[in-house]
C-alpha atoms as a PDB file:
ATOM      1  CA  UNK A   1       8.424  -8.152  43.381  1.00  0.00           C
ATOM      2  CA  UNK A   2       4.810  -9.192  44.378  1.00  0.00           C
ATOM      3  CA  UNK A   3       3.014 -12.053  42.996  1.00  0.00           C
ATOM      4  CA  UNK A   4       0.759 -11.284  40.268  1.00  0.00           C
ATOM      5  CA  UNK A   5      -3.065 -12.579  40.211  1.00  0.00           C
ATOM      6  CA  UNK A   6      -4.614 -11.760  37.069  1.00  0.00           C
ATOM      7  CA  UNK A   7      -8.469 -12.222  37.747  1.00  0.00           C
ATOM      8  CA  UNK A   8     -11.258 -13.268  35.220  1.00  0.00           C
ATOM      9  CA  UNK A   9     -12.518  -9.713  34.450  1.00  0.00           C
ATOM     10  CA  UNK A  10      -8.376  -8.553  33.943  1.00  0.00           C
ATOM     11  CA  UNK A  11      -8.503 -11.573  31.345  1.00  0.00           C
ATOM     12  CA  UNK A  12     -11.063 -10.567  29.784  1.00  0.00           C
ATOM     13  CA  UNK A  13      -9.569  -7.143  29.628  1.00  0.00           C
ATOM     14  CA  UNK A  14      -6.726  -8.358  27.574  1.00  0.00           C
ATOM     15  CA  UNK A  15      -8.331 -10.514  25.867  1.00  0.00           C
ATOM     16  CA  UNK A  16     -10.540  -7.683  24.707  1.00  0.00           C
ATOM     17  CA  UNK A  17      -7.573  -4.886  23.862  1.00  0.00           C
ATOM     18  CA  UNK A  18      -5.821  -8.179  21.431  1.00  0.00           C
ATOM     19  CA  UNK A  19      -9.299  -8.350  19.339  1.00  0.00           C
ATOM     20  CA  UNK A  20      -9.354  -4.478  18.995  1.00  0.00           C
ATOM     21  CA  UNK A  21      -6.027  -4.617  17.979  1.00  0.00           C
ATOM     22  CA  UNK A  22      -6.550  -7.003  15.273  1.00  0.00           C
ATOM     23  CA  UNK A  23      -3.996  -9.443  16.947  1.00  0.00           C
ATOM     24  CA  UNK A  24      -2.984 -13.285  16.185  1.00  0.00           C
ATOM     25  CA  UNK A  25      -2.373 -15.780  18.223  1.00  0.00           C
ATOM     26  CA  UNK A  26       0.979 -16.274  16.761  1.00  0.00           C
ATOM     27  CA  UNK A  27       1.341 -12.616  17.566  1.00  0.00           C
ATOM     28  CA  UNK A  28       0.031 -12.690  21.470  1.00  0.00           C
ATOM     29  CA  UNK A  29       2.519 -15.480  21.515  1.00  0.00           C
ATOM     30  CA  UNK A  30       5.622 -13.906  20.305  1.00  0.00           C
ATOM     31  CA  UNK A  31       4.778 -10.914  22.473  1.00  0.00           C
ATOM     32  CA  UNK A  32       5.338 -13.328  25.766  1.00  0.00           C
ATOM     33  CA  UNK A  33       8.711 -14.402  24.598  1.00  0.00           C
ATOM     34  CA  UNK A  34      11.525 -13.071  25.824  1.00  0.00           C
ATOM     35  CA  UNK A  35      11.404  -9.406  27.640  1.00  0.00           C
ATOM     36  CA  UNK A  36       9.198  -7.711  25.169  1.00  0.00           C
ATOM     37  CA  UNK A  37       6.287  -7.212  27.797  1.00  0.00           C
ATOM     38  CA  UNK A  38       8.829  -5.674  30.098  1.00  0.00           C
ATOM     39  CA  UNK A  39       9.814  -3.409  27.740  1.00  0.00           C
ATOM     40  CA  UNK A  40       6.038  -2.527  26.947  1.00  0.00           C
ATOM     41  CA  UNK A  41       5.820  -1.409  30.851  1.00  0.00           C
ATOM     42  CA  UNK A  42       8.714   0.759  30.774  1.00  0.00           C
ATOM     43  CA  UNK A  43       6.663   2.551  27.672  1.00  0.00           C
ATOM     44  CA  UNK A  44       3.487   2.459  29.910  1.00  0.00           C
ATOM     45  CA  UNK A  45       5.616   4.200  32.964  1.00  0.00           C
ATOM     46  CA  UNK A  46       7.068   6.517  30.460  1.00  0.00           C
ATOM     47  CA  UNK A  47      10.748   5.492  30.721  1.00  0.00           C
ATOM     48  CA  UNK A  48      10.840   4.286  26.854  1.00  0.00           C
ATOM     49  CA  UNK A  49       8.617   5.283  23.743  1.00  0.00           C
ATOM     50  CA  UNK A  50       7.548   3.318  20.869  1.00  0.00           C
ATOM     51  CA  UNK A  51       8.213   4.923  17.162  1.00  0.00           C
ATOM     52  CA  UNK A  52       6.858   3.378  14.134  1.00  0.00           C
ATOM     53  CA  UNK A  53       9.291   1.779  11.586  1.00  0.00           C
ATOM     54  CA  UNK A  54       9.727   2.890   8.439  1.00  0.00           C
ATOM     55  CA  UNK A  55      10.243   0.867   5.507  1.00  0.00           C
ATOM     56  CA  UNK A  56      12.067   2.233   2.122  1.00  0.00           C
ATOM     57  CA  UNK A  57      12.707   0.421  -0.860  1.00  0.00           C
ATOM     58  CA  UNK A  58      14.872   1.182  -3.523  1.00  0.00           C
ATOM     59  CA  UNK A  59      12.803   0.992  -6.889  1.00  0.00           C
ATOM     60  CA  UNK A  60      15.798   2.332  -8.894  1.00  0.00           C
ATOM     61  CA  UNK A  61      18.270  -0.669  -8.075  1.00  0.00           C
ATOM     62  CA  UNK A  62      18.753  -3.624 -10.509  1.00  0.00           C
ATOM     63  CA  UNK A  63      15.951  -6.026  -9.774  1.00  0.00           C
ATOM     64  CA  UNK A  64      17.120  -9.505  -9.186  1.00  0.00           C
ATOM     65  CA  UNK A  65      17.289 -11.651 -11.842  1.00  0.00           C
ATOM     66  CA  UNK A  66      17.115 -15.522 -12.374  1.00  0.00           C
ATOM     67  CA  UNK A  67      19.393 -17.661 -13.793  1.00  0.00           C
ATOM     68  CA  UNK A  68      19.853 -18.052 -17.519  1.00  0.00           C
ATOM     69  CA  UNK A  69      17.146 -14.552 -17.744  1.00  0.00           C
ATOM     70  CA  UNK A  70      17.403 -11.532 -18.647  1.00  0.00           C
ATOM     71  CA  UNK A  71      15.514  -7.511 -17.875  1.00  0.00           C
ATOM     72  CA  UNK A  72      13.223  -7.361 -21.095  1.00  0.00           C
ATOM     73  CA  UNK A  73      11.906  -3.562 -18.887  1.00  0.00           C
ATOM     74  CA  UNK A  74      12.686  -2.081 -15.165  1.00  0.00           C
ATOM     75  CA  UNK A  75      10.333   0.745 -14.412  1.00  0.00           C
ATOM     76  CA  UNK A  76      12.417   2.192 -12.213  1.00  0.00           C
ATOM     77  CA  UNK A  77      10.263   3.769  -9.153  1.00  0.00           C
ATOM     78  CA  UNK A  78      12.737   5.857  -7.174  1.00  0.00           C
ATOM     79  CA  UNK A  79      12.428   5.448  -3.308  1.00  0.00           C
ATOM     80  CA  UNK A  80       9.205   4.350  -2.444  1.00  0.00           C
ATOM     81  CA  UNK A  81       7.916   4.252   1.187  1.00  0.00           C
ATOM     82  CA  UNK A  82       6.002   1.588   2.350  1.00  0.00           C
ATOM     83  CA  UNK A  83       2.879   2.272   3.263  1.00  0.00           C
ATOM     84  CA  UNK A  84       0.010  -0.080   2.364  1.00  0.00           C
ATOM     85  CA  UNK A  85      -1.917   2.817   2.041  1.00  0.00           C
ATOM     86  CA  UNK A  86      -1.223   3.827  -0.997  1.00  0.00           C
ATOM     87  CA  UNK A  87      -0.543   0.250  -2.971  1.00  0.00           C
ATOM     88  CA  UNK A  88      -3.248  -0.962  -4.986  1.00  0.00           C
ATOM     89  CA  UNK A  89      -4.219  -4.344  -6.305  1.00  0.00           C
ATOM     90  CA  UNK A  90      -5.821  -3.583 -10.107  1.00  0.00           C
ATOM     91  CA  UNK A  91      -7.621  -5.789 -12.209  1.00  0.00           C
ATOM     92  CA  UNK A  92      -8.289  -4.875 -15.388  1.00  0.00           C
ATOM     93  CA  UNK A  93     -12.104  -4.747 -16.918  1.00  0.00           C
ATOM     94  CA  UNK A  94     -11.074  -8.137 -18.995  1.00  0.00           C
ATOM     95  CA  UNK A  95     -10.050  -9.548 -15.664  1.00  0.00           C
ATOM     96  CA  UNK A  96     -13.290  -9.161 -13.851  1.00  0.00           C
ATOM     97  CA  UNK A  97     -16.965 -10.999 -13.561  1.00  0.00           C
ATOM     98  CA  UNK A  98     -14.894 -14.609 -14.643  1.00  0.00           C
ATOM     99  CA  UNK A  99     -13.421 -12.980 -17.921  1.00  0.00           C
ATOM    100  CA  UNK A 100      -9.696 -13.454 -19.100  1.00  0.00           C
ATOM    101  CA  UNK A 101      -7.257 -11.519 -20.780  1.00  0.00           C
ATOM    102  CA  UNK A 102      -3.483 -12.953 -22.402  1.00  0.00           C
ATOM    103  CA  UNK A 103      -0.842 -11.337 -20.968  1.00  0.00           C
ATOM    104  CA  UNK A 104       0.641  -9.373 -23.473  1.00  0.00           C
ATOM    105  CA  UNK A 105      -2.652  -7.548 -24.265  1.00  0.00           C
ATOM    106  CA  UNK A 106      -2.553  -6.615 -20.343  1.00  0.00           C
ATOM    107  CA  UNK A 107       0.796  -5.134 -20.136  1.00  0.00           C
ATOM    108  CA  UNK A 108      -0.427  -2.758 -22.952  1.00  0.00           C
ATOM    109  CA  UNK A 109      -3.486  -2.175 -20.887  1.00  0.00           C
ATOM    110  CA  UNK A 110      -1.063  -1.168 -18.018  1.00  0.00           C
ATOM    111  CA  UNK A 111       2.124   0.891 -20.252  1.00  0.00           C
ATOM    112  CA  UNK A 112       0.411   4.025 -18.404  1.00  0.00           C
ATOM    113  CA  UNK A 113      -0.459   2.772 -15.045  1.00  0.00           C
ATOM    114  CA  UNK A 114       1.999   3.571 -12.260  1.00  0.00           C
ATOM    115  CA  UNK A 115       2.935  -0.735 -11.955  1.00  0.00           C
ATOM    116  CA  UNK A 116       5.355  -1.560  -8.787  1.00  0.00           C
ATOM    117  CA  UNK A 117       8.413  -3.323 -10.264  1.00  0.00           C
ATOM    118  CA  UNK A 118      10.065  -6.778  -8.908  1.00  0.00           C
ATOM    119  CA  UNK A 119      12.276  -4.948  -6.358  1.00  0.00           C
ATOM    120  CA  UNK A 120       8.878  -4.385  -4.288  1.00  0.00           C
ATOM    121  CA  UNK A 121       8.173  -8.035  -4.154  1.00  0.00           C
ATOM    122  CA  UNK A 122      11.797  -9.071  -3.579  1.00  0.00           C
ATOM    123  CA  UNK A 123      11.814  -6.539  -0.701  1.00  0.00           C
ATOM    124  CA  UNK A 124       8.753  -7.894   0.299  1.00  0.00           C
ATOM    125  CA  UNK A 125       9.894 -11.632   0.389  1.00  0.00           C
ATOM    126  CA  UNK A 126      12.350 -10.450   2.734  1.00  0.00           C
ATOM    127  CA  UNK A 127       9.993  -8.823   4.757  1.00  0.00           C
ATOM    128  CA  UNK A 128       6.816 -10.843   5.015  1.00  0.00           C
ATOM    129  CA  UNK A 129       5.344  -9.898   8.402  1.00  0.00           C
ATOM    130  CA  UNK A 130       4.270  -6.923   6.277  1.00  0.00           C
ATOM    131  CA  UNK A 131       2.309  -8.474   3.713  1.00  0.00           C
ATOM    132  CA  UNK A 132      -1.483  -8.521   4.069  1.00  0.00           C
ATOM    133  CA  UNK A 133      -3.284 -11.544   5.101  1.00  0.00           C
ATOM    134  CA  UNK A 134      -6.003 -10.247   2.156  1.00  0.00           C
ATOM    135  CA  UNK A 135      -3.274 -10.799  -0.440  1.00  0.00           C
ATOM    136  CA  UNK A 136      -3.500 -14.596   0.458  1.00  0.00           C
ATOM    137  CA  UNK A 137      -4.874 -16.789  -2.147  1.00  0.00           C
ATOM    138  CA  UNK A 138      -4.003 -14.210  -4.840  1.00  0.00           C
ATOM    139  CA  UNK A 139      -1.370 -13.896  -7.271  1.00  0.00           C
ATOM    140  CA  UNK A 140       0.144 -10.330  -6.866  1.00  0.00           C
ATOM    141  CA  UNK A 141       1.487  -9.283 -10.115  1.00  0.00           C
ATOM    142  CA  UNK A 142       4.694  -6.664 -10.353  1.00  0.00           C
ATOM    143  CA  UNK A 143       4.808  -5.416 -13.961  1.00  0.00           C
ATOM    144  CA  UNK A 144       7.276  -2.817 -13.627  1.00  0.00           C
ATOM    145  CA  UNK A 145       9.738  -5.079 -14.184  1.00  0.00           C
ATOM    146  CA  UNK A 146       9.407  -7.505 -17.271  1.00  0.00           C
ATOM    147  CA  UNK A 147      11.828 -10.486 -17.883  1.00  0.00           C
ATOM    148  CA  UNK A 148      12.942 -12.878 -20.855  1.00  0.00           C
ATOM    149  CA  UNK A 149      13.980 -16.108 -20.464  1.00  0.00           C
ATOM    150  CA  UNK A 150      16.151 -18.148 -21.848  1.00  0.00           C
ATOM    151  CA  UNK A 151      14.312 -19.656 -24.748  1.00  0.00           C
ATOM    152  CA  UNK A 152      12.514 -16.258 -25.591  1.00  0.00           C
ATOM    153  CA  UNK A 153       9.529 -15.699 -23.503  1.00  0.00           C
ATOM    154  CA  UNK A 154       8.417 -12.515 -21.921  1.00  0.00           C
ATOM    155  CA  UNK A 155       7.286 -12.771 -18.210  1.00  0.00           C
ATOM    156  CA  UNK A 156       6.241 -11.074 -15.403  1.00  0.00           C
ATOM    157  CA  UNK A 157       6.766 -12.498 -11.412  1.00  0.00           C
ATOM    158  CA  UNK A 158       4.312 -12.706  -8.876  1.00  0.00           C
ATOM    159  CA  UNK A 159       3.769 -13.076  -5.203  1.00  0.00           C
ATOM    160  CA  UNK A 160       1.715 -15.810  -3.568  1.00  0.00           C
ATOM    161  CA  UNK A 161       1.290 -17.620  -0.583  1.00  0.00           C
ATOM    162  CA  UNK A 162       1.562 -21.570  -0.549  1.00  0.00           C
ATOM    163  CA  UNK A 163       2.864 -24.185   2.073  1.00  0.00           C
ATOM    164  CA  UNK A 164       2.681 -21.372   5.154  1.00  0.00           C
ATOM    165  CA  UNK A 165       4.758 -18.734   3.459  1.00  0.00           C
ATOM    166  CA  UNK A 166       5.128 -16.328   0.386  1.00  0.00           C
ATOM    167  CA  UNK A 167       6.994 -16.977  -2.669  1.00  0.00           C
ATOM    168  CA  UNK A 168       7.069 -16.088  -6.082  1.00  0.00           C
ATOM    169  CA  UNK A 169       6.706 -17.529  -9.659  1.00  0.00           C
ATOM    170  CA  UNK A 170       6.295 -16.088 -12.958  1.00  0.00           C
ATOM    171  CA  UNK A 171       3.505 -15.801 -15.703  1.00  0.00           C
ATOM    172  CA  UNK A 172       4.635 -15.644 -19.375  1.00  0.00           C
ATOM    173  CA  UNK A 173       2.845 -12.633 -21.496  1.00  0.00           C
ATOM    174  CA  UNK A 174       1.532 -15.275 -23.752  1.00  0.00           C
ATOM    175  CA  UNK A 175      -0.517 -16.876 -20.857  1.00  0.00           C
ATOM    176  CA  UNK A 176      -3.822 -16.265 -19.421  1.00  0.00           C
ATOM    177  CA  UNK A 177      -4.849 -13.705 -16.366  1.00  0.00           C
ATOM    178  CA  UNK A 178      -8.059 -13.582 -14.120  1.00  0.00           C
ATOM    179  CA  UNK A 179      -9.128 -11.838 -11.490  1.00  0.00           C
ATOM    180  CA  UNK A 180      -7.118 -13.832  -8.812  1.00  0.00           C
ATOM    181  CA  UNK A 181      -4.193 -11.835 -10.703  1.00  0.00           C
ATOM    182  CA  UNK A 182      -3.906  -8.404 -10.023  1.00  0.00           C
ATOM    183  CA  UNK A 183      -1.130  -5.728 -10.859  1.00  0.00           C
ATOM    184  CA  UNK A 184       0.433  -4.291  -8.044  1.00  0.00           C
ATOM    185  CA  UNK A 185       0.170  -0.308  -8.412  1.00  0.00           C
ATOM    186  CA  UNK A 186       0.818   2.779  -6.452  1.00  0.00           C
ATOM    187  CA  UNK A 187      -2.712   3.903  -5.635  1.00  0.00           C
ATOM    188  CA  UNK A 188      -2.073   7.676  -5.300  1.00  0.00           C
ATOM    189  CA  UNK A 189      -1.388   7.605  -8.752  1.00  0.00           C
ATOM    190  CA  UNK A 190      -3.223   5.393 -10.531  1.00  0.00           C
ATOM    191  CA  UNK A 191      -6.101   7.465 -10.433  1.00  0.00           C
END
């Protein structure tokens, strides 16, 4: 095995292909642990191939449900693919230019839009290298599946980011929503 020299203009090279490929420094990181750059080469001398991942979630399974709550709805969804592709986040018009709209006049709003239930974000807190960075410092509604608590109330959870990773919450219907809280929705359909 010879020694390796990278020069300045090699660097640069690298340094160049990371930024086109939209990579973090957490990322360039991770990719230096371990073997993986060894078994990038045997790709690059055509002894190995890379094939892209895919990602199915079941939209027809009992969502999870917290303690002392119960399913008020489950929109059940079938097997949905992830793609990112074809997710979209929707605001209503009474959720846009600082105006605000009470939850339970939202969900009727939304009875005919095609809303991701909770098993999406669930499967999503399990998988959160494949949430978008854009969806930080939003609230990221899933009404498909609507929930009643203990004492009566109807609510809805939500995805956010806070403290360096993604969790969820919940908004009762008789609260308010703005436009850093938008319904999840399958975009290919909500047209």
């Amino acid at each position: 095995m010879s020694d390796l020299m990278l020069d300045v203009d090699q660097a640069g090279e690298l340094k160049a292909a990371f930024r086109r490929g939209d990579w973090t420094n957490a990322e360039i990181k991770r990719a230096c642990e371990g073997n993986f750059l060894a078994q990038v080469r045997e790709v690059l001398l055509g002894r190995a191939e890379i094939k892209t991942v895919s990602h199915t979630i079941d939209c027809d399974a009992d969502p999870f449900v917290p303690e002392d709550w119960k399913v008020e709805e489950h929109k059940k969804g079938g097997r949905l693919l992830w793609d990112l592709a074809k997710v979209e986040l929707f605001l209503s018009e009474n959720q846009k230019d600082g105006n605000i709209i009470v939850g339970n006049k939202l969900r009727k709003e939304l009875a005919d839009k095609p809303v991701l239930n909770a098993n999406v974000l669930d499967w999503l807190l399990a998988h959160p290298q494949l949430i978008p960075e854009e969806w930080k410092g939003k609230y990221i509604f899933f009404w498909g599946t609507i929930y009643r608590d203990s004492s009566g109330d109807l609510g809805v959870r939500c995805l956010y980011f806070y403290d360096g990773e993604w969790r969820w919450s919940v908004r009762w219907l008789g609260h308010d929503w703005h436009d850093l809280n938008p319904a999840a929705l399958l975009a290919s359909l909500s047209s």
